[in-house]
Structure formats: C-alpha cells, structure tokens
C-alpha atoms as a PDB file:
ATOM      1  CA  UNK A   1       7.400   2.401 -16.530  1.00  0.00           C
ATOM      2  CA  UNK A   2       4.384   4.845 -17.333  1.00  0.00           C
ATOM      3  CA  UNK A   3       4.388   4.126 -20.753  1.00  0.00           C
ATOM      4  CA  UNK A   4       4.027   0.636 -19.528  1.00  0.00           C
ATOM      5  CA  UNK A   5       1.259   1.257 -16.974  1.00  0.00           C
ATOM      6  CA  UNK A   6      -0.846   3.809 -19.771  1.00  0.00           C
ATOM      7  CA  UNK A   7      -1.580   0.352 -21.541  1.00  0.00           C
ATOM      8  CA  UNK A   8      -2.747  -1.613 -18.407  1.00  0.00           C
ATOM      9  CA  UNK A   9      -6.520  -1.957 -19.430  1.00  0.00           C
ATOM     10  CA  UNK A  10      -7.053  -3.660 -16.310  1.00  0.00           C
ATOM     11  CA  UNK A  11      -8.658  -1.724 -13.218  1.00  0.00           C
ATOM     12  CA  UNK A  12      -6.578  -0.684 -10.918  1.00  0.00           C
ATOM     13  CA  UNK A  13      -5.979   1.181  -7.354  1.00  0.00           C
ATOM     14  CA  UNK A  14      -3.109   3.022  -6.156  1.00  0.00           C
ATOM     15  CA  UNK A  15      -3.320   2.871  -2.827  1.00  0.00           C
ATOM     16  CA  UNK A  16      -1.293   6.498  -1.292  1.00  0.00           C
ATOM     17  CA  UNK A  17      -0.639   7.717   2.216  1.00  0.00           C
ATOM     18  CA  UNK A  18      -1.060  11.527   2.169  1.00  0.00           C
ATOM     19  CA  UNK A  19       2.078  11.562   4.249  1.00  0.00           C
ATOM     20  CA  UNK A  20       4.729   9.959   1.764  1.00  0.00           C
ATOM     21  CA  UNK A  21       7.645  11.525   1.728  1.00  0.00           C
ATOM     22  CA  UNK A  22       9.496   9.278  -0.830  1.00  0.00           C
ATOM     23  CA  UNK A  23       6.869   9.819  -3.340  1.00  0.00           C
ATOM     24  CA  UNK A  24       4.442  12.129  -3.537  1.00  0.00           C
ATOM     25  CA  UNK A  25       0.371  11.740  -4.243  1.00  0.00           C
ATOM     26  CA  UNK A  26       0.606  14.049  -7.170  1.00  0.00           C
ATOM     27  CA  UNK A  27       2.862  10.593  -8.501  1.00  0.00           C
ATOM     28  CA  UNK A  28      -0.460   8.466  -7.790  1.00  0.00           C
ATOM     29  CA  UNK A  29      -2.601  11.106  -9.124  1.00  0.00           C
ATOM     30  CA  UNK A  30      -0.523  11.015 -12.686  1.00  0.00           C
ATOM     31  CA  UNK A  31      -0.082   7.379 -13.211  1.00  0.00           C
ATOM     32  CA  UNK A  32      -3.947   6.552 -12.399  1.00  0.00           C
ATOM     33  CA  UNK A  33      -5.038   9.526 -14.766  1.00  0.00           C
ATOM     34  CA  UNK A  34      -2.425   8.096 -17.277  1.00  0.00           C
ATOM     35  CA  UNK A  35      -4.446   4.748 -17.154  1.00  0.00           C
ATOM     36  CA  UNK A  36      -8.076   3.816 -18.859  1.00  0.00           C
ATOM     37  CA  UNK A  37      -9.329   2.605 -15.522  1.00  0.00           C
ATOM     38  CA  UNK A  38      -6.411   3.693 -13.158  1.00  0.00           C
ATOM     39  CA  UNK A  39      -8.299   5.097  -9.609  1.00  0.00           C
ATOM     40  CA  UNK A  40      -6.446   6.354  -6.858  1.00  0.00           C
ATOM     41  CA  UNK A  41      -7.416   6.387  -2.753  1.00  0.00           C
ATOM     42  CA  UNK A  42      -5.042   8.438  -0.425  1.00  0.00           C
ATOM     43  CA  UNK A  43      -5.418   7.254   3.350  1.00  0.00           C
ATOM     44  CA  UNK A  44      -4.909   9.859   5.862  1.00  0.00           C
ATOM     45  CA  UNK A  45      -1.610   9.758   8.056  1.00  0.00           C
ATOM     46  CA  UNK A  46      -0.171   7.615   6.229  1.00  0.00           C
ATOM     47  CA  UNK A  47       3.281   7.367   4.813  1.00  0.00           C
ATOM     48  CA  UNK A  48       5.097   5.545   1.842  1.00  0.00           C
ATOM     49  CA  UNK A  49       3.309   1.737   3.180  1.00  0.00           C
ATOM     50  CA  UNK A  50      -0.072   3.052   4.024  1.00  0.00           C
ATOM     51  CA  UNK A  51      -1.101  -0.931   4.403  1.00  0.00           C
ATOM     52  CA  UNK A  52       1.172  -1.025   7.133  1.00  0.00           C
ATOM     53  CA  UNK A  53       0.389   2.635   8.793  1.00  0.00           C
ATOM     54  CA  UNK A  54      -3.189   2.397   8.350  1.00  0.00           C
ATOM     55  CA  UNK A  55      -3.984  -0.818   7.388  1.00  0.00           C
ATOM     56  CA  UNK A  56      -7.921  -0.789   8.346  1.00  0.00           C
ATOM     57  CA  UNK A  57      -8.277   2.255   5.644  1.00  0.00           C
ATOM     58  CA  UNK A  58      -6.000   0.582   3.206  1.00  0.00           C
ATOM     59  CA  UNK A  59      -8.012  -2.867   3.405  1.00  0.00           C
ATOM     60  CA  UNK A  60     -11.140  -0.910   3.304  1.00  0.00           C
ATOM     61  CA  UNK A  61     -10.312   0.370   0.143  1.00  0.00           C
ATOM     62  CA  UNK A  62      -8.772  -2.142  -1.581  1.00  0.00           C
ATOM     63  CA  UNK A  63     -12.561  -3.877  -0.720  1.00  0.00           C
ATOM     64  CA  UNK A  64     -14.098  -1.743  -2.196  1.00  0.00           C
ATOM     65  CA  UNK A  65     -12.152  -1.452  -4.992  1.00  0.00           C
ATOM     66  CA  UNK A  66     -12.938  -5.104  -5.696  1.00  0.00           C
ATOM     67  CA  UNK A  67     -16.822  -5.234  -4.709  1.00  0.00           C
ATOM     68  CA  UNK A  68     -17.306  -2.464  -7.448  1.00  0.00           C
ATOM     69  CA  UNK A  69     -15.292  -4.355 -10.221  1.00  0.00           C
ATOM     70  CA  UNK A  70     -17.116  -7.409  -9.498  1.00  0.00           C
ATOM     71  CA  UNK A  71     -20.212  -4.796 -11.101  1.00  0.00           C
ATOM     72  CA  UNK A  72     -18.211  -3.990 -14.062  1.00  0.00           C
END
C-alpha cells in the first residue's frame, strides 16, 4: 500500500489521534512525507477514530484542509 499511496498526486490529509494505540502517528507522519502533497493533522486525545473522539477538531481540520486546496 505505500508504494501505492507515494503516487497519489492528489492532496491529501491524514487525519491522527495522538492517542492511537493500533497505529501510531509516526505511521501518519511516513505515509504523508512519502506523498507529493500528503499533510498530516494529529488531534489531541484522540484515539484510532479521532472523527468520532474529537469530532469538532477532526471536522475543523478536514475544513481547512479543503478551504486551502480550493487556493491551489
């Protein structure tokens, strides 16, 4: 799979709770670095569905994600 996501030239979040314990940030951290446009956000006391735990942080970001690739 991160062969696969390395050639994703489309933007793109990875949206990480700080708390995962199934997979770690440093995993979020890799794949967006792996990408051309990859960009990672890691919401605070969160765990491995940070749109569930924190869901006003994780819309928040996903927002913004989109408002600044409308500039692109």
């Amino acid at each position: 799979m991160e062969e696969d996501i390395a050639h994703l030239e489309e933007p793109t979040l990875f949206v990480w709770g700080d708390k995962d314990r199934v997979a770690s940030s440093a995993i979020g951290e890799y794949l967006a670095r792996r990408m051309s446009d990859g960009h990672l956000t890691i919401n605070r006391d969160a765990g491995h569905m940070p749109q569930l735990d924190q869901p006003e942080a994780a819309a928040a970001a996903v927002n913004s994600f989109l408002g600044a690739s409308d500039r692109r």
